[in-house]
C-alpha atoms as a PDB file:
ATOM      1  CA  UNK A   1       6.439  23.629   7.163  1.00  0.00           C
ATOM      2  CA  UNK A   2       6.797  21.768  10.178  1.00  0.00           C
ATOM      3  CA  UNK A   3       6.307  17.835   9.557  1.00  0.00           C
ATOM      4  CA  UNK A   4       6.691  14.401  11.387  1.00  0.00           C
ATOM      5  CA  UNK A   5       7.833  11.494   9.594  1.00  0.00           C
ATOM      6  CA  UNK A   6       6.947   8.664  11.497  1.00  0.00           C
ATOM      7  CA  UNK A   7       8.295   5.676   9.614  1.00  0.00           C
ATOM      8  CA  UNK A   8      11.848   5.713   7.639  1.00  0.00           C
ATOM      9  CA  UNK A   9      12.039   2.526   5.804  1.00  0.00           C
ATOM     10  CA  UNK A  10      12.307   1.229   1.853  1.00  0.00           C
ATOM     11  CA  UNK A  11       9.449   3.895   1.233  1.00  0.00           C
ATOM     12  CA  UNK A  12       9.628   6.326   3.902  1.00  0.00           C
ATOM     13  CA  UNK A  13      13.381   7.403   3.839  1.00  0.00           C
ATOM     14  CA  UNK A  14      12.873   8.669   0.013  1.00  0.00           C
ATOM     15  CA  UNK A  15       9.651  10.098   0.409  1.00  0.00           C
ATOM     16  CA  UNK A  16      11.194  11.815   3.654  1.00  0.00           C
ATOM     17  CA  UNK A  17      14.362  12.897   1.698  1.00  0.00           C
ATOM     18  CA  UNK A  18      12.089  14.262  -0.813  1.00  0.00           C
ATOM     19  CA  UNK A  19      10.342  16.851   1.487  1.00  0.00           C
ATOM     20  CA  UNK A  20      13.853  17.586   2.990  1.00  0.00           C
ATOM     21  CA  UNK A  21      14.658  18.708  -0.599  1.00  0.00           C
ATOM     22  CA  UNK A  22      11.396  20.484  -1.214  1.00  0.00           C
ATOM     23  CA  UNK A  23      13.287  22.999   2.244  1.00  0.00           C
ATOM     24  CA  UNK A  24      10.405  21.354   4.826  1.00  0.00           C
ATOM     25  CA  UNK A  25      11.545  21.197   8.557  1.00  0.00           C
ATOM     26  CA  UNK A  26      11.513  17.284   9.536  1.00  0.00           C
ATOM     27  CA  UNK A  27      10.955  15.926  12.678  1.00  0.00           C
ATOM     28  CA  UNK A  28      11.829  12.145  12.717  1.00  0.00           C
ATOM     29  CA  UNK A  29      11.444   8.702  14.132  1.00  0.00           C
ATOM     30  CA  UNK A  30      11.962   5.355  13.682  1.00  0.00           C
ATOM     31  CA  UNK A  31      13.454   2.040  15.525  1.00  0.00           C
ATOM     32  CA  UNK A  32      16.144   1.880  13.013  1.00  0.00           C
ATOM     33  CA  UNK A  33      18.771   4.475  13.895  1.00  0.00           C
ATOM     34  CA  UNK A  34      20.559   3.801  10.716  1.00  0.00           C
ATOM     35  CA  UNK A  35      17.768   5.602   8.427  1.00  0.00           C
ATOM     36  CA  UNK A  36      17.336   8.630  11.566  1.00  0.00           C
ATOM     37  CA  UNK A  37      21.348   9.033  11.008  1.00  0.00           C
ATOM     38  CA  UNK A  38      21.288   9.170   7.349  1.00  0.00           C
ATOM     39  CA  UNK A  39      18.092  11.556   7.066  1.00  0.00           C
ATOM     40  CA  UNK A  40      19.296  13.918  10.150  1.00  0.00           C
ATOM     41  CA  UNK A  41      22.766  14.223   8.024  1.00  0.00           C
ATOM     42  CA  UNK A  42      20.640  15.544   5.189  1.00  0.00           C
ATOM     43  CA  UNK A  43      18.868  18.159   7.749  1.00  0.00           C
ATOM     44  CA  UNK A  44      16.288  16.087   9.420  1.00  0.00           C
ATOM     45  CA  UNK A  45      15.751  16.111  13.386  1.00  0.00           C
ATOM     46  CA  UNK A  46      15.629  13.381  15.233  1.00  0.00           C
ATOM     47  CA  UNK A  47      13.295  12.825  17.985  1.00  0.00           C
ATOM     48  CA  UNK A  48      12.916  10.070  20.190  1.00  0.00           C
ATOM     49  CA  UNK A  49       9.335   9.020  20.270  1.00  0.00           C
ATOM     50  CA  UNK A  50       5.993   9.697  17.547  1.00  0.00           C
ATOM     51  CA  UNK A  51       4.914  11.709  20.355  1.00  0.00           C
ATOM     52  CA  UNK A  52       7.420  14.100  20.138  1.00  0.00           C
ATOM     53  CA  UNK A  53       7.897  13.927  16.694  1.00  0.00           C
ATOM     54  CA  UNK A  54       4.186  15.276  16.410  1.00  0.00           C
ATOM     55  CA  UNK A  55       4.817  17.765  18.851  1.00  0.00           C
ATOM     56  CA  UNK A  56       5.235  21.327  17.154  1.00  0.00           C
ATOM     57  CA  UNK A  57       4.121  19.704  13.978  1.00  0.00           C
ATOM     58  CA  UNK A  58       2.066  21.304  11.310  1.00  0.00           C
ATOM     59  CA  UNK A  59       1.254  18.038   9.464  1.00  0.00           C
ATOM     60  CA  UNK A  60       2.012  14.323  10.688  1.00  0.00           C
ATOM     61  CA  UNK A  61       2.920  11.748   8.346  1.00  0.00           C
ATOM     62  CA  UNK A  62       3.153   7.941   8.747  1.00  0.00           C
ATOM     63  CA  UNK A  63       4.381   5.011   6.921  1.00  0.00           C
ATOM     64  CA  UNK A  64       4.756   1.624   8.294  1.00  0.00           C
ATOM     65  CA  UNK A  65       4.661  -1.809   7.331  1.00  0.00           C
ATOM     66  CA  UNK A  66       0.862  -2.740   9.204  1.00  0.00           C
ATOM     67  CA  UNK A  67      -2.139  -1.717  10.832  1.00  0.00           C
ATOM     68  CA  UNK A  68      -0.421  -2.901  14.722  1.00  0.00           C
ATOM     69  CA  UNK A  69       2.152  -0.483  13.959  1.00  0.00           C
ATOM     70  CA  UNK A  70       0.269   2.026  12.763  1.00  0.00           C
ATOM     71  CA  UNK A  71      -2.282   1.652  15.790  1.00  0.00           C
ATOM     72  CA  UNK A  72       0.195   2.098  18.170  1.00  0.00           C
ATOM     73  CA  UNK A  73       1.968   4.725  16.553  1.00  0.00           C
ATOM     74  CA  UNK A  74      -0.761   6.540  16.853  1.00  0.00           C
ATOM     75  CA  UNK A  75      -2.618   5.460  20.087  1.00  0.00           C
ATOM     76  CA  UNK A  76       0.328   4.266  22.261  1.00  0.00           C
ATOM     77  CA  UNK A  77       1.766   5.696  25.437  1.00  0.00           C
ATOM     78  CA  UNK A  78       4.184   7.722  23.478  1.00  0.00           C
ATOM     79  CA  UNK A  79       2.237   8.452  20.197  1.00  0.00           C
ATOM     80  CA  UNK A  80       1.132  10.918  17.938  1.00  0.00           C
ATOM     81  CA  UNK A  81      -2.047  11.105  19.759  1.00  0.00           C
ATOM     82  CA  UNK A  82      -0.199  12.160  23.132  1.00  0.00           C
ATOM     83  CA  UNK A  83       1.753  14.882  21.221  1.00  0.00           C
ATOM     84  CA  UNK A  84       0.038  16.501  18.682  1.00  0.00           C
ATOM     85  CA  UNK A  85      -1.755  19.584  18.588  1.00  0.00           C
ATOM     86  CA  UNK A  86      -5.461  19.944  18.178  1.00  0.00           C
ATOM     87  CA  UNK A  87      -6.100  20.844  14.834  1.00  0.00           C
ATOM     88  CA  UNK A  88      -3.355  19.723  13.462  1.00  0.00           C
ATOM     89  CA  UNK A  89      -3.340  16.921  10.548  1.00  0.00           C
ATOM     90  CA  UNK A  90      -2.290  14.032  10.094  1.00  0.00           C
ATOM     91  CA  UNK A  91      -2.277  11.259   7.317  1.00  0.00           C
ATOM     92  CA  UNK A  92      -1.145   7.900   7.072  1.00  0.00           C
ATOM     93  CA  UNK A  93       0.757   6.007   3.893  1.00  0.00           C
ATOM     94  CA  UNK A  94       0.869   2.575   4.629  1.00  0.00           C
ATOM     95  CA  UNK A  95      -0.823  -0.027   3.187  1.00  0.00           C
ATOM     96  CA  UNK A  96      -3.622  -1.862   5.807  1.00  0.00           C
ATOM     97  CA  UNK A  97      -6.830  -2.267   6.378  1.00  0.00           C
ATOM     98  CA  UNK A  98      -9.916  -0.057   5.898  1.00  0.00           C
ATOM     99  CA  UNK A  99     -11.046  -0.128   8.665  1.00  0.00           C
ATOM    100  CA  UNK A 100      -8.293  -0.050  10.911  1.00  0.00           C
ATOM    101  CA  UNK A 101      -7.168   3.483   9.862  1.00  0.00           C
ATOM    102  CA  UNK A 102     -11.406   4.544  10.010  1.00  0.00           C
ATOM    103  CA  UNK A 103     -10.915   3.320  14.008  1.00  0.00           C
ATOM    104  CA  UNK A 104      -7.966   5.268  14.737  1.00  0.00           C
ATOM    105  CA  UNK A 105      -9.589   8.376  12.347  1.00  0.00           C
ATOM    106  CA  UNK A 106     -12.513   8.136  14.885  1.00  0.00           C
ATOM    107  CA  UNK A 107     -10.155   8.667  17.987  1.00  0.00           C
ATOM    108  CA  UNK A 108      -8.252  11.282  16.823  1.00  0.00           C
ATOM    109  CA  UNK A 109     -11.346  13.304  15.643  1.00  0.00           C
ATOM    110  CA  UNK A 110     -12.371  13.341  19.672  1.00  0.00           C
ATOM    111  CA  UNK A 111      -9.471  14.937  20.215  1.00  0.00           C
ATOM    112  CA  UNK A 112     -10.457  17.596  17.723  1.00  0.00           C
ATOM    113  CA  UNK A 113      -7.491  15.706  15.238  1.00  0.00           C
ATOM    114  CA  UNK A 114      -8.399  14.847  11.508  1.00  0.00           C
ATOM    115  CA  UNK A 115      -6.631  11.689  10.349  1.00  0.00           C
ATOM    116  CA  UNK A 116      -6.927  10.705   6.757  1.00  0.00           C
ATOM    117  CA  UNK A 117      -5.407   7.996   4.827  1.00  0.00           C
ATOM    118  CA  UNK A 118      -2.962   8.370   1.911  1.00  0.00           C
ATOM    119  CA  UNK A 119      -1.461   4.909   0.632  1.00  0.00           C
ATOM    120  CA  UNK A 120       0.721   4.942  -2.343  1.00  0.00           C
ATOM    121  CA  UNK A 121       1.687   3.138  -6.011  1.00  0.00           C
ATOM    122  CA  UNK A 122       4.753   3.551  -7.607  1.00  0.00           C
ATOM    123  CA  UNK A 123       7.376   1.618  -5.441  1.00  0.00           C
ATOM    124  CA  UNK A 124      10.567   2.252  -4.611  1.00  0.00           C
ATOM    125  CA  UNK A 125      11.644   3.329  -7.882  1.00  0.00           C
ATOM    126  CA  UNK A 126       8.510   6.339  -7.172  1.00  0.00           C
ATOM    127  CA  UNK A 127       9.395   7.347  -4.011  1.00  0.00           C
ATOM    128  CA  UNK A 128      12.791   8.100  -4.596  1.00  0.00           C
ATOM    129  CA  UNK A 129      11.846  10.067  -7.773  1.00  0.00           C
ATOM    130  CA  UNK A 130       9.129  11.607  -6.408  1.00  0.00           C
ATOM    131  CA  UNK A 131       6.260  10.392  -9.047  1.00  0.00           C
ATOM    132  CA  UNK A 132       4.073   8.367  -6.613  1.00  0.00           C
ATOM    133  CA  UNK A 133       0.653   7.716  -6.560  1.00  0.00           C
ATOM    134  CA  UNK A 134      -1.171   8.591  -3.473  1.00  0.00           C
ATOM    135  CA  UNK A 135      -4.613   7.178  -2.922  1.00  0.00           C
ATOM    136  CA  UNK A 136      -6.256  10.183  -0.392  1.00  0.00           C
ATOM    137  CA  UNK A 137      -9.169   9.451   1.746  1.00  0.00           C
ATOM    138  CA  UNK A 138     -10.620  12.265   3.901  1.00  0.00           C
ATOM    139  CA  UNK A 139     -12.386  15.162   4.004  1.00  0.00           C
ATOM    140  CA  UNK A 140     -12.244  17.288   1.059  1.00  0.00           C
ATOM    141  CA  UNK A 141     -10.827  20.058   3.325  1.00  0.00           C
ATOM    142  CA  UNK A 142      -8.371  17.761   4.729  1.00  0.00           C
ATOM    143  CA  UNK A 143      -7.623  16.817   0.757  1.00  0.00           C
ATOM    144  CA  UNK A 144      -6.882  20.307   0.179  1.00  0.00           C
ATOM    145  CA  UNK A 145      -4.894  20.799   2.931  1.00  0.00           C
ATOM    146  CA  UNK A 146      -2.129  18.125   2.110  1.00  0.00           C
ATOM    147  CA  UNK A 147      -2.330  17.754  -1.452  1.00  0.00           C
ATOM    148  CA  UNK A 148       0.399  20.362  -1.812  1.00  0.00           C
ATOM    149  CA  UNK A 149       3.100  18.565   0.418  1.00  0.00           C
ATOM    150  CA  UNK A 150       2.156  15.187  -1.233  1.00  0.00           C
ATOM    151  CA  UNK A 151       2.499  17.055  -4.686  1.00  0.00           C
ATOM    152  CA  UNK A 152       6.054  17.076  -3.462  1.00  0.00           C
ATOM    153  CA  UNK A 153       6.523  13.413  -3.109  1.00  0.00           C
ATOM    154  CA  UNK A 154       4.229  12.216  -5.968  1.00  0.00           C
ATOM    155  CA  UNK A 155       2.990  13.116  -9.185  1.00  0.00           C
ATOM    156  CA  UNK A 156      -0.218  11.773  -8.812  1.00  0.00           C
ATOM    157  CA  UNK A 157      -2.958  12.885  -5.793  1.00  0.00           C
ATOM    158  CA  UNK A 158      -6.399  11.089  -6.299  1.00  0.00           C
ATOM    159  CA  UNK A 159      -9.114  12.011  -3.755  1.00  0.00           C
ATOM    160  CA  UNK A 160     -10.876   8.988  -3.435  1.00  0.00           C
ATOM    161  CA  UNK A 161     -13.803   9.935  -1.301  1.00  0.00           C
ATOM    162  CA  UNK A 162     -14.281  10.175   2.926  1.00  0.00           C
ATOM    163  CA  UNK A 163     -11.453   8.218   5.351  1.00  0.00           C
ATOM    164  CA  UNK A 164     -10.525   4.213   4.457  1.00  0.00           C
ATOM    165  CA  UNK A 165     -11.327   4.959   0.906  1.00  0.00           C
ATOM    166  CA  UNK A 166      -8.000   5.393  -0.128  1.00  0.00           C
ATOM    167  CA  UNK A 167      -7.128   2.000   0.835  1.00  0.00           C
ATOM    168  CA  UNK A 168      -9.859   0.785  -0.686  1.00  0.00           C
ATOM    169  CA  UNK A 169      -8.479   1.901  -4.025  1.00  0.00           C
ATOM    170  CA  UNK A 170      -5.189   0.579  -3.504  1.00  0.00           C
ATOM    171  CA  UNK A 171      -6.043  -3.205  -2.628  1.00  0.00           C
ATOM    172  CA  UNK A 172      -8.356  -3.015  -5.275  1.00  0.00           C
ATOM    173  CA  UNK A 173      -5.583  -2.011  -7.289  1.00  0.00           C
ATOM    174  CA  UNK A 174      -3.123  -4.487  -6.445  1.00  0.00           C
ATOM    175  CA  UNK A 175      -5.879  -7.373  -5.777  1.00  0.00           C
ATOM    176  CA  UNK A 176      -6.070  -7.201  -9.859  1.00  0.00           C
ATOM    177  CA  UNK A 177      -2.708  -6.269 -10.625  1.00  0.00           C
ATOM    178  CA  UNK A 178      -1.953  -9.889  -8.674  1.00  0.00           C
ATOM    179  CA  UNK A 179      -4.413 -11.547 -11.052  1.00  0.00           C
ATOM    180  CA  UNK A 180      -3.385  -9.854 -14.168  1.00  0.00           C
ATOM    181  CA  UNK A 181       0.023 -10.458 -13.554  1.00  0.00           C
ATOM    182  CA  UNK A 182      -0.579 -14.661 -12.902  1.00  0.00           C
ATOM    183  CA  UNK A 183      -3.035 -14.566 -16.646  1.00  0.00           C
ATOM    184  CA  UNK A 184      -0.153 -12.729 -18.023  1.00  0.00           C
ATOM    185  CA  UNK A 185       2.526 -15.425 -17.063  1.00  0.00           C
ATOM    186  CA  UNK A 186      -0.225 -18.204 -17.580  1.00  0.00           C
ATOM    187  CA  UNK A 187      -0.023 -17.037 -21.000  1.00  0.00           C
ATOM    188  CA  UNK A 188       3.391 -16.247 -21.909  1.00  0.00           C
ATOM    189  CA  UNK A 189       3.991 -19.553 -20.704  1.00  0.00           C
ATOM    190  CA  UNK A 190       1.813 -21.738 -22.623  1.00  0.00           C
ATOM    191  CA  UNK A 191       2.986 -19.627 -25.548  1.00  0.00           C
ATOM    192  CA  UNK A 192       6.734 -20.677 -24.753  1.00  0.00           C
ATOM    193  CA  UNK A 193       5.370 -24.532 -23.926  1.00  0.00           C
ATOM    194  CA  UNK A 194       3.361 -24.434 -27.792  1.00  0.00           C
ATOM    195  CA  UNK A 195       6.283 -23.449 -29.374  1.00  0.00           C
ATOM    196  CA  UNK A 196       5.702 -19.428 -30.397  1.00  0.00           C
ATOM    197  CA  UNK A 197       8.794 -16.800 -29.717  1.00  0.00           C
ATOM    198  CA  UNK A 198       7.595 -15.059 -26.755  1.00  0.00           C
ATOM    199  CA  UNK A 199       8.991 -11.532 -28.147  1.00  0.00           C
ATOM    200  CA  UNK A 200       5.993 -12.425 -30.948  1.00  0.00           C
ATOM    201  CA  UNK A 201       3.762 -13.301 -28.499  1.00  0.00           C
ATOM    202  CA  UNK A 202       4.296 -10.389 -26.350  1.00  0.00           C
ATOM    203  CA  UNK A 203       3.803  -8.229 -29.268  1.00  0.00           C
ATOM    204  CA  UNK A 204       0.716 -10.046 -30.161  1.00  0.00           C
ATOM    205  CA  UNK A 205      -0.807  -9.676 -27.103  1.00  0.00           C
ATOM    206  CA  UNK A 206       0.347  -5.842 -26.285  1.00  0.00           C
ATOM    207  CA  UNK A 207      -1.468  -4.555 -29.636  1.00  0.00           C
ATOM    208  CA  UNK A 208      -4.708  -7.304 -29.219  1.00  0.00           C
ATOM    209  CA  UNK A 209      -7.043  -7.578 -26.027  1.00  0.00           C
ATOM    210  CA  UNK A 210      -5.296  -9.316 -23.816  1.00  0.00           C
ATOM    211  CA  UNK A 211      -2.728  -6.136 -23.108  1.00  0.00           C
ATOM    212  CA  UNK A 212      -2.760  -4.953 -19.965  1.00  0.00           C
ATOM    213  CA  UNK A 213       0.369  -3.085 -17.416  1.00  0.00           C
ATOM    214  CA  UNK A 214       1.288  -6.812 -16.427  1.00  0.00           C
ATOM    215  CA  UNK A 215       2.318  -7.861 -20.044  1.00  0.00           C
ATOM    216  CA  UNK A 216       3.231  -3.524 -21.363  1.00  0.00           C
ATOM    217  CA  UNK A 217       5.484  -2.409 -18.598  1.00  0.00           C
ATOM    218  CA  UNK A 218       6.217  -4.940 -16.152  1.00  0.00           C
ATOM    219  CA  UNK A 219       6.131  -8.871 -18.289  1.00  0.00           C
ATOM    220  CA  UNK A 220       7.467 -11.556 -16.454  1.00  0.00           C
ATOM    221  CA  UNK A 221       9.004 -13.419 -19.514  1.00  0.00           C
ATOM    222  CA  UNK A 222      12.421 -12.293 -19.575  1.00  0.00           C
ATOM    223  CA  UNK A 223      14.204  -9.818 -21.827  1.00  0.00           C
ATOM    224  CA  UNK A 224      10.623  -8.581 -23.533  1.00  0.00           C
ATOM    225  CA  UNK A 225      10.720  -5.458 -21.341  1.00  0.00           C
ATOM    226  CA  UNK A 226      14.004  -4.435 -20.501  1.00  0.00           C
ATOM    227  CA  UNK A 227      13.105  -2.489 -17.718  1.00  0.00           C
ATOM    228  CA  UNK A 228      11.278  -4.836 -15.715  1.00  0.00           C
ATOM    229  CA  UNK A 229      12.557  -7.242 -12.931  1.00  0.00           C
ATOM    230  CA  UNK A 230      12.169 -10.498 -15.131  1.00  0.00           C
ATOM    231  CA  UNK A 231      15.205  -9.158 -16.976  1.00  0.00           C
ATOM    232  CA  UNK A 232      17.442  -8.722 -14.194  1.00  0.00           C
ATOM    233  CA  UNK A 233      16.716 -11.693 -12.410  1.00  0.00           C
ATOM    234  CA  UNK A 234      13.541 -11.038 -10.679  1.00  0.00           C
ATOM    235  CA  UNK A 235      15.331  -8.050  -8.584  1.00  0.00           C
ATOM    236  CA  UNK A 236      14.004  -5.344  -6.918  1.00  0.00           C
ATOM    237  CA  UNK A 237      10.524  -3.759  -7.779  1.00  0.00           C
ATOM    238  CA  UNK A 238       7.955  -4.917  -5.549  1.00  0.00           C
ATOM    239  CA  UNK A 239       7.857  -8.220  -3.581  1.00  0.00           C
ATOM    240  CA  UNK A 240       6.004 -11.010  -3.526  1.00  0.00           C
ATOM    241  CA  UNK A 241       5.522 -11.463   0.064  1.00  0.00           C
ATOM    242  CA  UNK A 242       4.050  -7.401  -0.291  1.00  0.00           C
ATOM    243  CA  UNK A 243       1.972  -8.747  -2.743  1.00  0.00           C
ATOM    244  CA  UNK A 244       0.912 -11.686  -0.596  1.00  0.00           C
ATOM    245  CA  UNK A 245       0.363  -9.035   2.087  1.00  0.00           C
ATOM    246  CA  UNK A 246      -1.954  -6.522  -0.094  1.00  0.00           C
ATOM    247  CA  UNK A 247      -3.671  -9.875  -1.366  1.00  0.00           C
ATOM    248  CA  UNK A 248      -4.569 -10.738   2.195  1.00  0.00           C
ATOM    249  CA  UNK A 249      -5.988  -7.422   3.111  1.00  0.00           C
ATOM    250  CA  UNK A 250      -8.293  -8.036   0.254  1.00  0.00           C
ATOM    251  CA  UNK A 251      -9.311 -10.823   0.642  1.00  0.00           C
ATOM    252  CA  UNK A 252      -9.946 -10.510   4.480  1.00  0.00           C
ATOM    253  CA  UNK A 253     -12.161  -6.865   3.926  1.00  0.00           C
ATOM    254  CA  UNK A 254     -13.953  -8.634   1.388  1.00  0.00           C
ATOM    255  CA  UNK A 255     -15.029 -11.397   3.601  1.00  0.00           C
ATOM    256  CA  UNK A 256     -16.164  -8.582   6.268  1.00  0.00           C
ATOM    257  CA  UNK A 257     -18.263  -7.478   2.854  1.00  0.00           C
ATOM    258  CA  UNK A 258     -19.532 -10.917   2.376  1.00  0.00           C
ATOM    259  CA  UNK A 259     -18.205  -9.774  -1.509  1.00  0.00           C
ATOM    260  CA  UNK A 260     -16.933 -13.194  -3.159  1.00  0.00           C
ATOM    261  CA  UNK A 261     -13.304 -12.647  -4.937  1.00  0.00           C
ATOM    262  CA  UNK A 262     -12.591 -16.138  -6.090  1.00  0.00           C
ATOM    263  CA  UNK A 263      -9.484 -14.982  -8.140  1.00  0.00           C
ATOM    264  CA  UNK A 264      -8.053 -13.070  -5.366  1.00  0.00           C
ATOM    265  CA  UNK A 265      -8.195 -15.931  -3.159  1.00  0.00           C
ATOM    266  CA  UNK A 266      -6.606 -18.390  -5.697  1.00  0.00           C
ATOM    267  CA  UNK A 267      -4.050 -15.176  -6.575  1.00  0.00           C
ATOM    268  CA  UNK A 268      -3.222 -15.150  -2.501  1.00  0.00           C
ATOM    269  CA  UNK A 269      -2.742 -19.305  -2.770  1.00  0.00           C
ATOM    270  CA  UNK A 270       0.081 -19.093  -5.305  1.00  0.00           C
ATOM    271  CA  UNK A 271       1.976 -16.148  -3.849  1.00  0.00           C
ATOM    272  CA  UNK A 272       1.413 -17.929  -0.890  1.00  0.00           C
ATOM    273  CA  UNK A 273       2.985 -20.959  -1.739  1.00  0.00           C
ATOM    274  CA  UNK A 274       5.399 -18.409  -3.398  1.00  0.00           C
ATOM    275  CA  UNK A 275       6.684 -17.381  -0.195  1.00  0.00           C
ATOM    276  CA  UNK A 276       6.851 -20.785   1.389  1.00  0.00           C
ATOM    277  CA  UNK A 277       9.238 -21.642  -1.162  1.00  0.00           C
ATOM    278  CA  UNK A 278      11.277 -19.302   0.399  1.00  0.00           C
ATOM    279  CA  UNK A 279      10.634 -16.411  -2.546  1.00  0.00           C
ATOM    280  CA  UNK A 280       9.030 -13.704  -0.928  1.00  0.00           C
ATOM    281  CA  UNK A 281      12.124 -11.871  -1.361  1.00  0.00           C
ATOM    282  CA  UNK A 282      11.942 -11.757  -5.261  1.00  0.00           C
ATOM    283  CA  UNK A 283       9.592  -9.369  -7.493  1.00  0.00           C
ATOM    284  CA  UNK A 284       6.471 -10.874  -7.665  1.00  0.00           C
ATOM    285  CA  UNK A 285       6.795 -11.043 -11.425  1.00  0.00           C
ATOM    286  CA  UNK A 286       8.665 -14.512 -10.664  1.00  0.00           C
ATOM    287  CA  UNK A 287       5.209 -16.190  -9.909  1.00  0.00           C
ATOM    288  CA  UNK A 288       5.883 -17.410 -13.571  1.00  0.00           C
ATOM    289  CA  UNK A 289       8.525 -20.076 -12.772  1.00  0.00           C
ATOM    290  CA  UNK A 290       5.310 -21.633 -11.204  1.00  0.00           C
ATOM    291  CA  UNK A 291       4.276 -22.493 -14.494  1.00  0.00           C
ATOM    292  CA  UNK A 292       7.831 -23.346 -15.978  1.00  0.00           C
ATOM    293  CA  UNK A 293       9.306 -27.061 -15.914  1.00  0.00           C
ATOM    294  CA  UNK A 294      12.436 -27.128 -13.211  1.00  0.00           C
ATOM    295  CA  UNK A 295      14.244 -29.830 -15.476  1.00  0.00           C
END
């Protein structure tokens, strides 16, 4: 199959690569010429515009860091609007907001063009081994029609109902993984501050009610999971200025829904001030040294 890949960055370039492997014919872009060299060395093509990119195409994909780019990507000058063929789909992986991607679905369908949304879970670490999560909103039709190529990137396809539905799911998702993962350090700290051994506590807590992903798979105390960021310094995994991000989303749609999320907002204060201390760079695990003494 023919497919665009508009979008080559920490997520994009793997989940590219990954269709390269499954023997698809890729037509790229991207402002950073860096990921276009290393993809086109692994058989991509490079093109010099989304519009091109999209022309030819049998399927358009898209992943970029926010709705503006996204928007134009699609509706600029040179976009995939300008270049693609009627009839031809397209679907877009970023994270933003509902209704943004429900705008630019309504566009495209008046150029007889179906654009669904597709956002993803799993990280890094998931798109270079191709077990994401992807969040689909669209048609059922349109489901059908792409599940097979994202089969080939993720492990996971969820049809979560008609366009902007899919990122519903996924800032719902991360609005209480943000919140679970501040009760989680909350905890472990005041544990640590009392005077328990956090690998008890952790154990405690991972066979009693309060367990959760936040405290099994991903605890911020160091050394209880040694997989997870907190034991390699708060490295890699997935930022806290993404976090802050997804947070914001949420809590902006739900004031458009006049839907009160008064831990959200509180969640979106901390990795706020998070990032202002100049962390936004670190897992967002870390939001636990908020709670530990400095001294």
């Amino acid at each position: 199959m023919k497919i665009a890949f508009i979008g080559l960055g920490n997520m994009g370039a793997p989940m590219a690569r990954n269709l390269l492997k499954a023997g698809h014919h890729l037509h790229l872009f991207d402002l950073d010429t860096n990921a276009l060299a290393e993809l086109a060395a692994q058989g991509g093509h490079i093109k010099d515009s989304a519009r091109h990119a999209a022309q030819g195409s049998d399927l358009v994909i898209t992943m970029l860091p926010a709705a503006a780019h996204v928007g134009s990507a699609f509706l600029g000058e040179n976009g995939i609007l300008a270049g693609i063929a009627t009839g031809t789909p397209a679907l877009d992986c970023s994270t933003i907001d509902p209704q943004s991607i429900r705008d630019i679905a309504t566009i495209a369908a008046s150029q007889g063009v179906v654009v669904g949304d597709a956002p993803v879970s799993g990280g890094t670490a998931g798109a270079n081994a191709a077990t994401l999560t992807f969040m689909v909103g669209g048609s059922v039709q349109h489901y059908e029609r792409v599940k097979p190529v994202l089969a080939q990137m993720g492990r996971n396809i969820v049809h979560c109902g008609e366009v902007g539905t899919g990122q519903i799911a996924k800032l719902c998702n991360n609005l209480l993984l943000g919140i679970s993962m501040i009760g989680v350090s909350e905890a472990m700290a005041l544990g640590n501050a009392l005077g328990i051994d956090t690998q008890v506590l952790a154990g405690v807590i991972n066979s009693s009610t309060g367990s959760c992903w936040s405290s099994q798979s991903y605890n911020p105390w160091p050394g209880i999971v040694e997989t997870a960021p907190a034991s390699r310094g708060y490295t890699g995994g997935f930022a806290a200025d993404l976090m802050l991000k997804d947070l914001g989303l949420a809590t902006e749609a739900a004031r458009l829904a006049h839907q009160p999320v008064l831990l959200g907002a509180l969640a979106q204060q901390l990795f706020q001030a998070m990032s202002q201390r100049g962390e936004g760079g670190r897992d967002f695990s870390a939001i636990i040294e908020s709670y530990l003494s400095r001294h």
